[in-house]
Protein backbone atom coordinates (compact mmCIF):
# COMPACT_ATOMS: atom_id res chain seq x y z
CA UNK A 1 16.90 -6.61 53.78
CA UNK A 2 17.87 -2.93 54.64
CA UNK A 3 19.11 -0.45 52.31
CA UNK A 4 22.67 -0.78 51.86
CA UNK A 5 21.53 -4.66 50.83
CA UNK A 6 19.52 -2.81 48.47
CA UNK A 7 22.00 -0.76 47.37
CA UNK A 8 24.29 -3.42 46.51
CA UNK A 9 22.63 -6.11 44.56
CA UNK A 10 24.96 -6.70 41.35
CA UNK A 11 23.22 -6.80 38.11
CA UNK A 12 23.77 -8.95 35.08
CA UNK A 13 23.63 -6.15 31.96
CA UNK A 14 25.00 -9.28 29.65
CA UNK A 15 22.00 -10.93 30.02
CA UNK A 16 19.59 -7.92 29.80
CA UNK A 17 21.75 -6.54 26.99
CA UNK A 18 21.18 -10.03 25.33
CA UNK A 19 17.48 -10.21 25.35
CA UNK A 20 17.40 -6.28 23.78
CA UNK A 21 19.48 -7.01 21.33
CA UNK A 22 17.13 -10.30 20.75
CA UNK A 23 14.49 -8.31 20.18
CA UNK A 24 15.40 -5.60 18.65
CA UNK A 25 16.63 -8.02 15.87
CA UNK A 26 13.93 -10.01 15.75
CA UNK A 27 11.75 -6.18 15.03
CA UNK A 28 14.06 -5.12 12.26
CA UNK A 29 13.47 -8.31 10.62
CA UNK A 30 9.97 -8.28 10.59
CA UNK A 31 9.70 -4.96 9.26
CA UNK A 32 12.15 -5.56 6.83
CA UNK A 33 9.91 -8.12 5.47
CA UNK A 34 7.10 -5.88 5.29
CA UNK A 35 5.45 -5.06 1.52
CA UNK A 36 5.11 -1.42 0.46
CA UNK A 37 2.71 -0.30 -2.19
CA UNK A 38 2.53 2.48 -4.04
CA UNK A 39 -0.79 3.87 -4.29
CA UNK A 40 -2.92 6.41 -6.42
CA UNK A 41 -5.94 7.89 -5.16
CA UNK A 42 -8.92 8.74 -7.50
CA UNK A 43 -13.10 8.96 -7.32
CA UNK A 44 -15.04 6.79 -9.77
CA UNK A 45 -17.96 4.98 -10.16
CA UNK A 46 -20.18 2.50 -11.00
CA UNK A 47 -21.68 1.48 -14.67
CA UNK A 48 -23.27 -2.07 -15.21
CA UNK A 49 -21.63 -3.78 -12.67
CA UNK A 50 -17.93 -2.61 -13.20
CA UNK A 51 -16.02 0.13 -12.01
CA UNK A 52 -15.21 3.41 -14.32
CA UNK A 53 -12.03 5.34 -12.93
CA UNK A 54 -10.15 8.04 -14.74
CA UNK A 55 -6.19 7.31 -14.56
CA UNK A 56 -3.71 9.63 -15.57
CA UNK A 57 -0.79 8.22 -18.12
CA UNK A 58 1.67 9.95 -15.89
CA UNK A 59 2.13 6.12 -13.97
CA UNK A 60 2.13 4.02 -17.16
CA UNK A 61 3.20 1.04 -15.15
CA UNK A 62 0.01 1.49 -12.45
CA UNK A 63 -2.18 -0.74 -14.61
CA UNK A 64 0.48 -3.93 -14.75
CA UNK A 65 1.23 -3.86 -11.77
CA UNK A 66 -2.05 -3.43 -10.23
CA UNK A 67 -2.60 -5.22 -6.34
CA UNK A 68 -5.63 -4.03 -5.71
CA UNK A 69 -8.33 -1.65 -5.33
CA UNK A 70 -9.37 0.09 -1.55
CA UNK A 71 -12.83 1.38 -1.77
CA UNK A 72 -13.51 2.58 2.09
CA UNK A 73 -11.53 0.30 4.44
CA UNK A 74 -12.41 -2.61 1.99
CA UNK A 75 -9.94 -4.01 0.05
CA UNK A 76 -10.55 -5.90 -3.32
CA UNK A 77 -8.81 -8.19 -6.27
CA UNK A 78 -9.69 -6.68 -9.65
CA UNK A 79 -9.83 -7.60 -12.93
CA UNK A 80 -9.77 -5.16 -15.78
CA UNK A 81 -12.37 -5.53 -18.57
CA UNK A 82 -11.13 -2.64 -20.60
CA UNK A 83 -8.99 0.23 -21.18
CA UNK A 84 -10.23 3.42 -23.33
CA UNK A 85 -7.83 5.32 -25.17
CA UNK A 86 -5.54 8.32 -24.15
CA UNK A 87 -8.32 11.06 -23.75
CA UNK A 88 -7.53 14.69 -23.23
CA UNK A 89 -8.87 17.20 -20.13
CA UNK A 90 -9.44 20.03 -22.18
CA UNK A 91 -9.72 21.67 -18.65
CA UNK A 92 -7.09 20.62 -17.11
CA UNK A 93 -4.87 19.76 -19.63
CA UNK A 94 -4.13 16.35 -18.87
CA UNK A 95 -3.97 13.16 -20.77
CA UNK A 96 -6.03 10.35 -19.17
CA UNK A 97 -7.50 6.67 -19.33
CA UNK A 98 -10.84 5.23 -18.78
CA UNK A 99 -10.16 2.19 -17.30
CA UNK A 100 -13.27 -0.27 -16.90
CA UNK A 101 -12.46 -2.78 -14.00
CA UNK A 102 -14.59 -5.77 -12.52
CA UNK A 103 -14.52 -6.52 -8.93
CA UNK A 104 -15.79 -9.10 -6.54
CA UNK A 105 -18.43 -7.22 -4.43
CA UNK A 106 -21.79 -6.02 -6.13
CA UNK A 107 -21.91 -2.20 -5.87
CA UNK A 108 -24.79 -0.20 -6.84
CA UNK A 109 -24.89 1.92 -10.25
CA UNK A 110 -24.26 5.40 -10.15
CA UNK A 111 -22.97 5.54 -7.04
CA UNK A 112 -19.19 7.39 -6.73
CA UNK A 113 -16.44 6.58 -4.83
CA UNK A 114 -13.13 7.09 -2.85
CA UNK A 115 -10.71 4.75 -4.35
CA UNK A 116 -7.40 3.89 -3.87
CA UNK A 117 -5.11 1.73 -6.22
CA UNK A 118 -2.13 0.28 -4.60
CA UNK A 119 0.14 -1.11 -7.62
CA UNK A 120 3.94 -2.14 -7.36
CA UNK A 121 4.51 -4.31 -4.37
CA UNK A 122 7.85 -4.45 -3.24
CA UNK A 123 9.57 -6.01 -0.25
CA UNK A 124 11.08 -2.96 2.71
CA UNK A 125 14.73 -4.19 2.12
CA UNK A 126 14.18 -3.59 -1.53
CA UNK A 127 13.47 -0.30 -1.57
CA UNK A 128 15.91 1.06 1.31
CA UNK A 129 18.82 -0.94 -0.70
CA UNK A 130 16.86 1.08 -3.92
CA UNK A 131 17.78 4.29 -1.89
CA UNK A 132 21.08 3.57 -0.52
CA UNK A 133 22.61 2.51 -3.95
């Protein structure tokens, strides 16, 4: 082979084209599929085995539709033993909710931590069609 053979070898873009498109489909869909969360992040701690966090009312729907709780990279199904009334921040000035939750892993007492709540799951193609319309 010498370089004009080189420089003439016909390509097929159909088929190349074909297996891009392919893909590129078969990407779109799986991220379509994806779940989103919307998540809260807080500090709390632990009191006889469950877990104290102060939640603002400002996401009244945060406590239905509670996922689950990330305390590190560790991720964890709750269940929520109690819910104090609306308390006031004399501070701050916000209105706030002791919420008293039980998880699955034994943490020590007393000890705080960085928590994040994810709460209202929702599909990808959901929420861009939420946007769009």
């Amino acid at each position: 082979m010498n370089y004009l053979d080189l420089i003439n070898i016909k390509y097929s873009c159909r088929k190349g084209l074909f297996v891009l498109i392919v893909i590129f489909m078969t990407l779109l869909v799986y991220v379509l599929n994806l779940n989103m969360y919307e998540s809260f992040n807080t500090y709390g701690y632990v009191q006889d085995e469950l877990l104290n966090i102060k939640i603002s009312i400002e996401t009244p729907d945060m406590l239905t539709n509670l996922k689950y709780v990330k305390i590190g990279s560790n991720n964890y199904k709750t269940e929520i033993k109690e819910i104090s009334d609306v308390l006031l921040d004399e501070e701050n000035l916000i209105n706030y909710q002791i919420v008293k939750m039980k998880i699955d892993e034994r943490l020590n007492n007393n000890q705080v931590f960085e928590i994040c709540i994810f709460y209202n799951e929702e599909k990808v193609y959901k929420k861009i069609l939420k946007l769009l319309f």
